[in-house]
C-alpha atoms as a PDB file:
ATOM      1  CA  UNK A   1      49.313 116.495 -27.953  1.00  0.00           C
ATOM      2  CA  UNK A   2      49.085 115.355 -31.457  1.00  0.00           C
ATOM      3  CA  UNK A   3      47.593 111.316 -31.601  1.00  0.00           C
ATOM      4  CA  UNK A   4      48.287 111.487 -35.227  1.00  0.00           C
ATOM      5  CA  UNK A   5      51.844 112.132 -34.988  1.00  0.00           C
ATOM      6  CA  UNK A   6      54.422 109.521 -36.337  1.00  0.00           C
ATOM      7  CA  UNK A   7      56.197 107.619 -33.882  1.00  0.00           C
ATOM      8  CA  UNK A   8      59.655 108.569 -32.774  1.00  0.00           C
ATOM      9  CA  UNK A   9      59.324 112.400 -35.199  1.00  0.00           C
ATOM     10  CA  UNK A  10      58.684 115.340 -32.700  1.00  0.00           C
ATOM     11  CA  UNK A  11      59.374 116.497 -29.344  1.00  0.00           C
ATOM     12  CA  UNK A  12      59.519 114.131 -26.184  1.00  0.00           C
ATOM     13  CA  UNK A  13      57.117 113.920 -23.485  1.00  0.00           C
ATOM     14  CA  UNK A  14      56.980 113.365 -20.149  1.00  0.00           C
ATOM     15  CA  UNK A  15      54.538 110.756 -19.396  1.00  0.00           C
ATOM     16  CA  UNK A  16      54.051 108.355 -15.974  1.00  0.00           C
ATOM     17  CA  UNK A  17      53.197 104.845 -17.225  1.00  0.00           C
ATOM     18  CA  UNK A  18      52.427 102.367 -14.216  1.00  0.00           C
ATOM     19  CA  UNK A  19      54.215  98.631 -15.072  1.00  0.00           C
ATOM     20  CA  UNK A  20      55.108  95.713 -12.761  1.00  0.00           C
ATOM     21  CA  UNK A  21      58.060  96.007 -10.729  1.00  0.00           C
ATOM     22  CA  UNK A  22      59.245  92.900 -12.554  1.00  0.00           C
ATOM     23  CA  UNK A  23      59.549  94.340 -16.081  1.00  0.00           C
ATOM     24  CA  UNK A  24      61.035  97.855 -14.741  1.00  0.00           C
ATOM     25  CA  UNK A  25      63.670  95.623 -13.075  1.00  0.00           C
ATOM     26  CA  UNK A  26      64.120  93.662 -16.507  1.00  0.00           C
ATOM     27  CA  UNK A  27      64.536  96.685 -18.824  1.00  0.00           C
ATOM     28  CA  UNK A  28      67.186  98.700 -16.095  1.00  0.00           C
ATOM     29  CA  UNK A  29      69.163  95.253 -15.857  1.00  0.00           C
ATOM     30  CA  UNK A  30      69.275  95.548 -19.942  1.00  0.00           C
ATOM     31  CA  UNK A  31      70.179  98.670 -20.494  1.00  0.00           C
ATOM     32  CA  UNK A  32      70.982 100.602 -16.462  1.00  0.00           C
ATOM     33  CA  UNK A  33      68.882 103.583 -15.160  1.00  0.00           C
ATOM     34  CA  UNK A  34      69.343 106.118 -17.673  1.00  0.00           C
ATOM     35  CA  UNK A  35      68.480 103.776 -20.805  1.00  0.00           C
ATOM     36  CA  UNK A  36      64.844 102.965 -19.769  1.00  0.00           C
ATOM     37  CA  UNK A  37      62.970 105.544 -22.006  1.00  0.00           C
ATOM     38  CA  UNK A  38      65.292 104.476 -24.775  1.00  0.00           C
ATOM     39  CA  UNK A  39      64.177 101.210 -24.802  1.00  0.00           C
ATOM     40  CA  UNK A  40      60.535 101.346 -23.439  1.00  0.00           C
ATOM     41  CA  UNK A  41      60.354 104.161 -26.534  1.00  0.00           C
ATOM     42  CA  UNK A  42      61.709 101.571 -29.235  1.00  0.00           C
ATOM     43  CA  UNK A  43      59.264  98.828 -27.929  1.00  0.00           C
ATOM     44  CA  UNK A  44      56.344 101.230 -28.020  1.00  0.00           C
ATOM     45  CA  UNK A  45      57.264 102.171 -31.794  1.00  0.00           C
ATOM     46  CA  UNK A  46      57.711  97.865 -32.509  1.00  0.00           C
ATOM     47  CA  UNK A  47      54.348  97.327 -30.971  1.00  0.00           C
ATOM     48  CA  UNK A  48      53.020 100.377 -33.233  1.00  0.00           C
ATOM     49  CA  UNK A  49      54.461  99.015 -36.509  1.00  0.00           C
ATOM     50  CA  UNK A  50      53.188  95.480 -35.220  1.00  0.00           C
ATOM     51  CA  UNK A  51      49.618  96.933 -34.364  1.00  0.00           C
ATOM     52  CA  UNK A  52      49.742  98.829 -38.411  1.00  0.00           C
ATOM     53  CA  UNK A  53      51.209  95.350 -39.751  1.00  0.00           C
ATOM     54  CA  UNK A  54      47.767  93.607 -38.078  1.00  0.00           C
ATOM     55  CA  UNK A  55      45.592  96.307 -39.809  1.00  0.00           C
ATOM     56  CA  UNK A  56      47.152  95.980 -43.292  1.00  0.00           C
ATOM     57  CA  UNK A  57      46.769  92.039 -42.721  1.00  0.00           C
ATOM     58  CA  UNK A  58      42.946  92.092 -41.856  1.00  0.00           C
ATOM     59  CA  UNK A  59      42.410  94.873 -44.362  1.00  0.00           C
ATOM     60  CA  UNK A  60      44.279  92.386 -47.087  1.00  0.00           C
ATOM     61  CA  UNK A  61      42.346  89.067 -46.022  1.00  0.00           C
ATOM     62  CA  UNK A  62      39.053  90.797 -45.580  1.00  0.00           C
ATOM     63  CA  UNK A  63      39.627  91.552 -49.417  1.00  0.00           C
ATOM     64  CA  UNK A  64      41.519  88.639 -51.124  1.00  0.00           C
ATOM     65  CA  UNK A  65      40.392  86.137 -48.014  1.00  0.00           C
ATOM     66  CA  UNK A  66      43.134  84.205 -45.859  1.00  0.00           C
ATOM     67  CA  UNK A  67      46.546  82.935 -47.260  1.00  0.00           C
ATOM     68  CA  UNK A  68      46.779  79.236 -47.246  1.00  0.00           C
ATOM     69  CA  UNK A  69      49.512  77.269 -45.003  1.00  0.00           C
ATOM     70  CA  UNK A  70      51.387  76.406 -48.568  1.00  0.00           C
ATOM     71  CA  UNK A  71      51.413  80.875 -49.134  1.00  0.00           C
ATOM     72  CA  UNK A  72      52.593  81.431 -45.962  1.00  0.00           C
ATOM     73  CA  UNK A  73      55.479  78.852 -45.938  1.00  0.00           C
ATOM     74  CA  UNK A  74      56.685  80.268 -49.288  1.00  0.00           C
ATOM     75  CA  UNK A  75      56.697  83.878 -47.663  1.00  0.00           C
ATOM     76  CA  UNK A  76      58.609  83.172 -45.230  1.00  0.00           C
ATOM     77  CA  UNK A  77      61.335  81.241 -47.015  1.00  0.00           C
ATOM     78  CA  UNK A  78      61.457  84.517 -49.189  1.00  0.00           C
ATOM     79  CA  UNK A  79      62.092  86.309 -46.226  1.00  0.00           C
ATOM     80  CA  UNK A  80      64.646  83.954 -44.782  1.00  0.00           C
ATOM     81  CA  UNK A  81      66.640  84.398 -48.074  1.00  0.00           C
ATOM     82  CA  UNK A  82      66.113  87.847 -47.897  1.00  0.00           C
ATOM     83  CA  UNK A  83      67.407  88.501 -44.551  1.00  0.00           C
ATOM     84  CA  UNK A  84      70.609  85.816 -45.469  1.00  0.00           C
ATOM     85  CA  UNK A  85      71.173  87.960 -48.584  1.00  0.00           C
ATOM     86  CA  UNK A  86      71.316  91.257 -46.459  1.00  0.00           C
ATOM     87  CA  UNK A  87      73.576  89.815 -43.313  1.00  0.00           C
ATOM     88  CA  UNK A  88      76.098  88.061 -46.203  1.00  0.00           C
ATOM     89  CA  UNK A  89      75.663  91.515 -47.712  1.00  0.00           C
ATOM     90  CA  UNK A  90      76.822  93.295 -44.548  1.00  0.00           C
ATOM     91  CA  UNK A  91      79.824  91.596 -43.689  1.00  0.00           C
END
């Protein structure tokens, strides 16, 4: 198996995972029996791209140090307009 494959490109693979009879229970009442891989495959790529986000973040602060409260606030405004722009966009 290639580790340095990109998430959701190549063949699938059978794998047994062990989670809480809780969260199985969850994800069929979501999506019914035959959607589980579907979705337990999309929140394994989110978590990925979350996991690459964190590196890029730690790489970036280790070099230009930490964004201040004021930096943050203004990126996410930018990002609020942003998303507003593409909804309004898609309707």
């Amino acid at each position: 198996m290639d580790d340095h494959a990109v998430p959701g490109e190549g063949p699938t693979t059978a794998v047994s995972v062990s989670m809480h009879s809780g969260t199985i229970g969850a994800v069929r009442g979501r999506v019914g029996k035959r959607g589980v891989s579907a979705y337990i495959e999309a929140a394994v790529q989110r978590q990925i791209e979350r996991d690459n986000l964190d590196e890029l973040i730690t790489a970036a602060e280790t070099a230009h140090g930490a964004l201040t409260p004021e930096e943050v606030a203004a990126k996410r405004k930018q990002l609020a307009a942003a998303r507003e722009q593409h909804h309004s966009g898609a309707a």
